[in-house]
Protein backbone atom coordinates (compact mmCIF):
# COMPACT_ATOMS: atom_id res chain seq x y z
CA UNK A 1 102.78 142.75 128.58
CA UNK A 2 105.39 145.40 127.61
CA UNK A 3 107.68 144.01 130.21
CA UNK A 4 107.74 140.49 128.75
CA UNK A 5 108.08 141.72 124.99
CA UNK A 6 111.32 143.62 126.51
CA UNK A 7 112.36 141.22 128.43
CA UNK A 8 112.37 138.52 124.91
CA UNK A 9 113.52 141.02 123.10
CA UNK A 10 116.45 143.45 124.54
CA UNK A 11 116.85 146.43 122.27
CA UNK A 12 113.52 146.95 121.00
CA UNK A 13 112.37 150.10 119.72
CA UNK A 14 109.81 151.89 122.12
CA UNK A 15 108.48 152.20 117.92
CA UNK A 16 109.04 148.37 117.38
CA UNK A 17 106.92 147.74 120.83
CA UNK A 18 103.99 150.39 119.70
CA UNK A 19 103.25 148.03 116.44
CA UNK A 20 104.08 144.39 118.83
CA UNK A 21 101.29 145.65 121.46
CA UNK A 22 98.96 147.56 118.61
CA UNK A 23 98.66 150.33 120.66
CA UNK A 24 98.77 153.76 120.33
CA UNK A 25 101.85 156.28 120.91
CA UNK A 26 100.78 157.45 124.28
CA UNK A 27 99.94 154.38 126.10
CA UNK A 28 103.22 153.06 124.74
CA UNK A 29 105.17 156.07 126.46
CA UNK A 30 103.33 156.22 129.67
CA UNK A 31 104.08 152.44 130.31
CA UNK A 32 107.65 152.75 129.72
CA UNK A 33 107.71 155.58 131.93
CA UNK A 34 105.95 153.43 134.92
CA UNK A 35 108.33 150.23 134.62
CA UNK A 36 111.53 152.51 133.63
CA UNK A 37 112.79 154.82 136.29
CA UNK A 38 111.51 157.79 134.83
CA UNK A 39 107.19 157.67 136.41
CA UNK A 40 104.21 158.58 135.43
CA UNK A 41 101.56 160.49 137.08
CA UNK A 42 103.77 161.73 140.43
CA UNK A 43 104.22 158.13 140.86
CA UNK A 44 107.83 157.05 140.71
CA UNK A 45 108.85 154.62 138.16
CA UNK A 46 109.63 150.79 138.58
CA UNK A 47 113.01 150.63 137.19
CA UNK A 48 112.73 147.74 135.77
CA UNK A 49 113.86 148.69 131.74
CA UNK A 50 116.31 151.00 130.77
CA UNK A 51 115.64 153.68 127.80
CA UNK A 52 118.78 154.74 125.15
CA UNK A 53 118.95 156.50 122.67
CA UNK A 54 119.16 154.57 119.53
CA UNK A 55 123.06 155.31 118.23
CA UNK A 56 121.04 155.00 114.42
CA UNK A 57 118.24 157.08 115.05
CA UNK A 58 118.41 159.47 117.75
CA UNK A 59 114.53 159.75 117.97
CA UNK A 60 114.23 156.19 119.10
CA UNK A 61 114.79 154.36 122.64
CA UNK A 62 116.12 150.80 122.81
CA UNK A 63 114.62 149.07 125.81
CA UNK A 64 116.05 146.50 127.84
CA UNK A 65 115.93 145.21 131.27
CA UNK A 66 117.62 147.15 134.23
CA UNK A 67 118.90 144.87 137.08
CA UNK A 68 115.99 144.76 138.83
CA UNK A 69 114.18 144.10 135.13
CA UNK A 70 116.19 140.64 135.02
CA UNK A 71 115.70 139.39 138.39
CA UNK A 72 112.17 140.08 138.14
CA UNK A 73 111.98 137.98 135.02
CA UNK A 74 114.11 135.61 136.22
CA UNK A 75 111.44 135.32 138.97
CA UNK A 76 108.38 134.59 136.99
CA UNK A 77 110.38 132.47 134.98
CA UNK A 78 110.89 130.06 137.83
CA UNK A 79 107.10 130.51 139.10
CA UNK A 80 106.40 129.51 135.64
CA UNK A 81 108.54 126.56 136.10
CA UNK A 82 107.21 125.18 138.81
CA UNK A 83 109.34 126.94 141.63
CA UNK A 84 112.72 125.93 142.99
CA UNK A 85 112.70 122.40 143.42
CA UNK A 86 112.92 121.88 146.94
């Protein structure tokens, strides 16, 4: 769910996302760690978002979609739609 919200909305807080997916703090952080590049649990991370730092508040991450983020989305988007036409 984290990855869609990111993927509709490049530049979201990792703050803005917490209140989005009422959830708490933690489970917020450890997701972003599995589907950025940074891992979770000795498990190395997706890389499909990439974490800033906010330029207006240095405590905050904007999140958007790596590379690999977009063609993933782009992906499921044309699942969604039916597939390629063929």
């Amino acid at each position: 769910m984290a990855f869609l919200y990111v993927a509709a909305r490049p530049d979201i807080t990792q703050r803005e996302l917490l209140k989005v997916l009422d959830a708490t703090d933690s489970v917020v952080s450890r997701a972003m760690a599995v589907i950025s590049h940074v891992g979770a649990g000795g498990v190395d991370g997706l890389n499909l978002i990439t974490m800033e730092e906010d330029p207006k508040d240095r405590r905050q991450k904007l999140l958007r979609l790596s590379r690999a983020g977009e063609k993933l989305a782009a992906e499921m988007l044309e699942d969604l739609n039916g597939g390629a036409q063929k």
